[in-house]
C-alpha atoms as a PDB file:
ATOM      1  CA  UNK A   1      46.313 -13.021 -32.614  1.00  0.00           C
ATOM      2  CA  UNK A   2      45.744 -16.564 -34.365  1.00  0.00           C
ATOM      3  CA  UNK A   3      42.393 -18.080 -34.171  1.00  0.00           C
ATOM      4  CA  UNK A   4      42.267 -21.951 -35.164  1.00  0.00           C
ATOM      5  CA  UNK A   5      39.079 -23.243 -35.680  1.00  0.00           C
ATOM      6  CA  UNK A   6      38.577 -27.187 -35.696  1.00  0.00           C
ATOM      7  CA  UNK A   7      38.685 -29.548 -38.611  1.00  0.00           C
ATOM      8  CA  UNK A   8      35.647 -29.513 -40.818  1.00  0.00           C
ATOM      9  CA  UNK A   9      33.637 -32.342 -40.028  1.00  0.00           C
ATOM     10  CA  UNK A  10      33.686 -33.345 -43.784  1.00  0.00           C
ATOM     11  CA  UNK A  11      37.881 -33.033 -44.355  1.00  0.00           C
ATOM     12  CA  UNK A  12      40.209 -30.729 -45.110  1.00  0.00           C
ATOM     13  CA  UNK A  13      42.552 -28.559 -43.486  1.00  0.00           C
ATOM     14  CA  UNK A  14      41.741 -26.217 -40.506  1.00  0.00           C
ATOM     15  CA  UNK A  15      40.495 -23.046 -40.838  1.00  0.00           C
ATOM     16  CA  UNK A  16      43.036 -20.159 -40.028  1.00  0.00           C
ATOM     17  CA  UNK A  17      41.463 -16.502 -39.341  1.00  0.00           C
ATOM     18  CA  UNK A  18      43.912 -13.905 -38.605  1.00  0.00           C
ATOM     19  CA  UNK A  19      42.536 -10.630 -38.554  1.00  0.00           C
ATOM     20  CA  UNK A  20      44.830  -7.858 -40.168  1.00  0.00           C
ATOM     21  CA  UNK A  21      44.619  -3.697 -39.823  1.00  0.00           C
ATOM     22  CA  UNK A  22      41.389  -3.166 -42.384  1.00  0.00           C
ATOM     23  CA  UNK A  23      40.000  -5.671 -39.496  1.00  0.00           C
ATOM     24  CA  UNK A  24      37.119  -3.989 -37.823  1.00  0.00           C
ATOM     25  CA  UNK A  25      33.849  -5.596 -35.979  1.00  0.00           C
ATOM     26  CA  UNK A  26      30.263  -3.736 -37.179  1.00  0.00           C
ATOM     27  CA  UNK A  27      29.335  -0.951 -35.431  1.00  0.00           C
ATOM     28  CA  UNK A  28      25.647   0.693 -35.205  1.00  0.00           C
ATOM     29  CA  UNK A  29      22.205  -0.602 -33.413  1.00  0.00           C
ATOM     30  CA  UNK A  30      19.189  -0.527 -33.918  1.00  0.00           C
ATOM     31  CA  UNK A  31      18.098   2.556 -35.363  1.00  0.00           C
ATOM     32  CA  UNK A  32      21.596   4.042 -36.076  1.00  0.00           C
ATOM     33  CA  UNK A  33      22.406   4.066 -39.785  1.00  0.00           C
ATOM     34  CA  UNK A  34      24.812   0.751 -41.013  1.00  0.00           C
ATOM     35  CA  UNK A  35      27.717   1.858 -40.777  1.00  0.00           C
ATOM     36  CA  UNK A  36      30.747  -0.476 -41.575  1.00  0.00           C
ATOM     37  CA  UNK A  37      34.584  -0.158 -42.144  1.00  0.00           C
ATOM     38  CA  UNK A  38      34.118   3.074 -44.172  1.00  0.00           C
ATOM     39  CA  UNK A  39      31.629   4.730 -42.120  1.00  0.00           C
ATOM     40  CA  UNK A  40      28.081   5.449 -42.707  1.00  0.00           C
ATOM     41  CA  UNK A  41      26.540   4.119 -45.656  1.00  0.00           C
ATOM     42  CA  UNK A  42      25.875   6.689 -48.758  1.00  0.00           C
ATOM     43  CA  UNK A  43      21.826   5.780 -48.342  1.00  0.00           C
ATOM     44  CA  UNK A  44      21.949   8.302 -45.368  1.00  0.00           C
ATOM     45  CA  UNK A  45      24.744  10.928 -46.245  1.00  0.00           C
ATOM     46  CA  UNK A  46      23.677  14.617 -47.273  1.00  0.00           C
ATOM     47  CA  UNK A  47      22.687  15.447 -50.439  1.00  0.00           C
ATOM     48  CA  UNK A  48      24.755  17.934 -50.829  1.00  0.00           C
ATOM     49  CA  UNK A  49      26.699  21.392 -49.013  1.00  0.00           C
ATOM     50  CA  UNK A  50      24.342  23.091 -46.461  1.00  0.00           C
ATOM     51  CA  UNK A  51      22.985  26.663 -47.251  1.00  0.00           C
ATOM     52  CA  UNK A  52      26.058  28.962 -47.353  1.00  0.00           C
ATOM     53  CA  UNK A  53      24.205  31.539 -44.203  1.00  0.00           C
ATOM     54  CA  UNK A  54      23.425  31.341 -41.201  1.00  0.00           C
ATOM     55  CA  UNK A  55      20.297  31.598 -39.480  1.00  0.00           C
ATOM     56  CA  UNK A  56      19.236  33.741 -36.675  1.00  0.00           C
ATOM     57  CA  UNK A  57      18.545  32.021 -33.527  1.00  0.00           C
ATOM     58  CA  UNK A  58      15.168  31.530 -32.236  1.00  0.00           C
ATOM     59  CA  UNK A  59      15.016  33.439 -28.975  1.00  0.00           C
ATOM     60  CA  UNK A  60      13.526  31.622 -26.102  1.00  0.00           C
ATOM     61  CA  UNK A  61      14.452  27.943 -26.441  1.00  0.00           C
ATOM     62  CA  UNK A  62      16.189  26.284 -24.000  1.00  0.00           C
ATOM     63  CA  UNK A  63      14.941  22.523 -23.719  1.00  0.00           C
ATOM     64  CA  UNK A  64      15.004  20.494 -26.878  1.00  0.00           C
ATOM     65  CA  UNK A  65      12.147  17.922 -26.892  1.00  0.00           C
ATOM     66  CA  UNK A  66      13.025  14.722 -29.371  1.00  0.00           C
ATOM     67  CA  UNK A  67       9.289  15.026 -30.767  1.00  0.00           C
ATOM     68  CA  UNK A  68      10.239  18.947 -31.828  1.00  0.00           C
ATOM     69  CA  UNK A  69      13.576  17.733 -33.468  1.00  0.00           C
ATOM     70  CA  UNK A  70      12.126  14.444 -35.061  1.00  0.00           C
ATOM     71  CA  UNK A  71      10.811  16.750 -37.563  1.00  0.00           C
ATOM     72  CA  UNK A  72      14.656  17.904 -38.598  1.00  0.00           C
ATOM     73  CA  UNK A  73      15.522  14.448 -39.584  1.00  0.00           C
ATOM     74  CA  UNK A  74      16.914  14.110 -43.486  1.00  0.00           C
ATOM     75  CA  UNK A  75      16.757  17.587 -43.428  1.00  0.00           C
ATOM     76  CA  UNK A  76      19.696  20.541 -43.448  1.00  0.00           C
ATOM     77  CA  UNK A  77      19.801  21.829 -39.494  1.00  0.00           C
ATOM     78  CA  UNK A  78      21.178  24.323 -37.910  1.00  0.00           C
ATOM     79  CA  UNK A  79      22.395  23.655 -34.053  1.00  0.00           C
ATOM     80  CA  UNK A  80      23.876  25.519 -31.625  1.00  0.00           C
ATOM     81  CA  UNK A  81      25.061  23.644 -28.840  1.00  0.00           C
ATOM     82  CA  UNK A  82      25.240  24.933 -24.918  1.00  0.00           C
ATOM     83  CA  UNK A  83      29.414  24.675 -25.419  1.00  0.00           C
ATOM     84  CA  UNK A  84      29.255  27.861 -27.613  1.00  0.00           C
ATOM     85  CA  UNK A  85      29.465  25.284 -31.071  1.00  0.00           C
ATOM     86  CA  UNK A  86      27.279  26.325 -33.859  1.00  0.00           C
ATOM     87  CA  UNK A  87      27.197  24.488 -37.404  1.00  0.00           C
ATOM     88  CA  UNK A  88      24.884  22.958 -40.117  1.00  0.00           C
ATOM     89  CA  UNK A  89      23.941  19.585 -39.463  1.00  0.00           C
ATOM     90  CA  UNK A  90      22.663  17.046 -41.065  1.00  0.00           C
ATOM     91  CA  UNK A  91      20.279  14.311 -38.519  1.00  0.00           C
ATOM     92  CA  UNK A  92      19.717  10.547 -39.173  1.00  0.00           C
ATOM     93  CA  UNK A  93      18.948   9.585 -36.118  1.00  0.00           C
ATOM     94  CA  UNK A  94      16.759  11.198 -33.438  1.00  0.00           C
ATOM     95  CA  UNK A  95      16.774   9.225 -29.721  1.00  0.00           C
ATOM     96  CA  UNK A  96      14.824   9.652 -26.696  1.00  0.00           C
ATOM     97  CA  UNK A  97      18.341  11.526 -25.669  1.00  0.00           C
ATOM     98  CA  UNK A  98      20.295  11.674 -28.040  1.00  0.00           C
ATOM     99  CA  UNK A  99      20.773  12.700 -32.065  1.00  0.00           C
ATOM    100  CA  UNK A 100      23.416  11.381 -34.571  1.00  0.00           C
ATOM    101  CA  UNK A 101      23.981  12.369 -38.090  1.00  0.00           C
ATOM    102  CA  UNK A 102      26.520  14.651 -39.996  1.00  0.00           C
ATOM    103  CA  UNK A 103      28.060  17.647 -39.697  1.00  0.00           C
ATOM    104  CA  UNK A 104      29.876  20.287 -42.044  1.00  0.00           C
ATOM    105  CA  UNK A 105      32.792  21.402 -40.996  1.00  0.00           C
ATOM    106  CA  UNK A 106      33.566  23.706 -43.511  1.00  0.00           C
ATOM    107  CA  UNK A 107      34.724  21.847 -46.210  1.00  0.00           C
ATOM    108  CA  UNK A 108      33.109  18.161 -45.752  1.00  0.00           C
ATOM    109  CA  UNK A 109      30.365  15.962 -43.485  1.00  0.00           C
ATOM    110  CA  UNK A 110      31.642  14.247 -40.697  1.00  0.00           C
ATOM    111  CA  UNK A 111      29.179  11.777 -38.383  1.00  0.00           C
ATOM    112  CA  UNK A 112      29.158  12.942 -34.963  1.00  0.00           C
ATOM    113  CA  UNK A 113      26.601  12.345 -32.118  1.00  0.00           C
ATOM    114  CA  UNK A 114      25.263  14.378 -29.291  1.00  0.00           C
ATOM    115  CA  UNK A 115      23.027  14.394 -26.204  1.00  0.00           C
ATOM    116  CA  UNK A 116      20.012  16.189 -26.359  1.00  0.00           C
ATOM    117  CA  UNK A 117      20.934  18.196 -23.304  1.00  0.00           C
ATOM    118  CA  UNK A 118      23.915  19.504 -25.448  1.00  0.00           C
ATOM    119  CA  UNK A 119      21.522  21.146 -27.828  1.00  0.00           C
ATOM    120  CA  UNK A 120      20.121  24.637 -27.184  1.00  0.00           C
ATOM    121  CA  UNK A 121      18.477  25.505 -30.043  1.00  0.00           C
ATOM    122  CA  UNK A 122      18.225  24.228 -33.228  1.00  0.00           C
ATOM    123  CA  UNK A 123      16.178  25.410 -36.327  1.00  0.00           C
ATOM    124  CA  UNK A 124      15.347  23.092 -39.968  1.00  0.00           C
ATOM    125  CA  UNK A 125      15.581  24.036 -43.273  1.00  0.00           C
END
């Protein structure tokens, strides 16, 4: 797709925008980290690997309030999910429903999301 925008109003030949395959619009709102055509920006990526163990779940919860996970943010987490998932996260974001950061998958951080409701417990380092 072409787009031809009119004549400058001071000369000069129209201006010609064709956008290409690197083309991509800004994603990200308020409160969700920048991120651009390469993701995330490093201001909000991990630090580093997560600890190398895992934690032992905290019997008993079963409803994750934002104002208990709030406290996880910038901080190495451990979630397990009501799918079964479990894995080291790492939260930038923390929504009246929702969180969004990065998680390990083994061998790197990836962003992801999630609703709150997915969450069954969680526990901070």
């Amino acid at each position: 797709m072409l787009y031809r925008f009119p004549r400058p109003p001071f000369g000069g030949p129209p201006f010609l925008f064709q956008p290409g395959p690197t083309f991509r619009p800004p994603i990200g709102g308020p409160g969700m980290p920048p991120v651009g055509p390469g993701g995330p920006s490093d201001a909000s990526m991990p630090p580093g690997r997560p600890p190398s163990y895992t934690p032992e779940r905290a019997p008993g919860i079963r409803a994750v309030d934002p104002g208990a996970i709030r406290r996880c943010r910038y901080r190495y987490t451990y979630l397990w999910l009501e799918n079964g998932q479990e894995f080291w996260s790492y939260l930038t974001y923390v929504g009246r429903r929702s969180v969004s950061g990065f998680r390990w998958i083994g061998f790197r951080w990836v962003y992801f999301g999630t609703d709150l409701r997915n969450i069954e417990s969680f526990i901070c380092q």
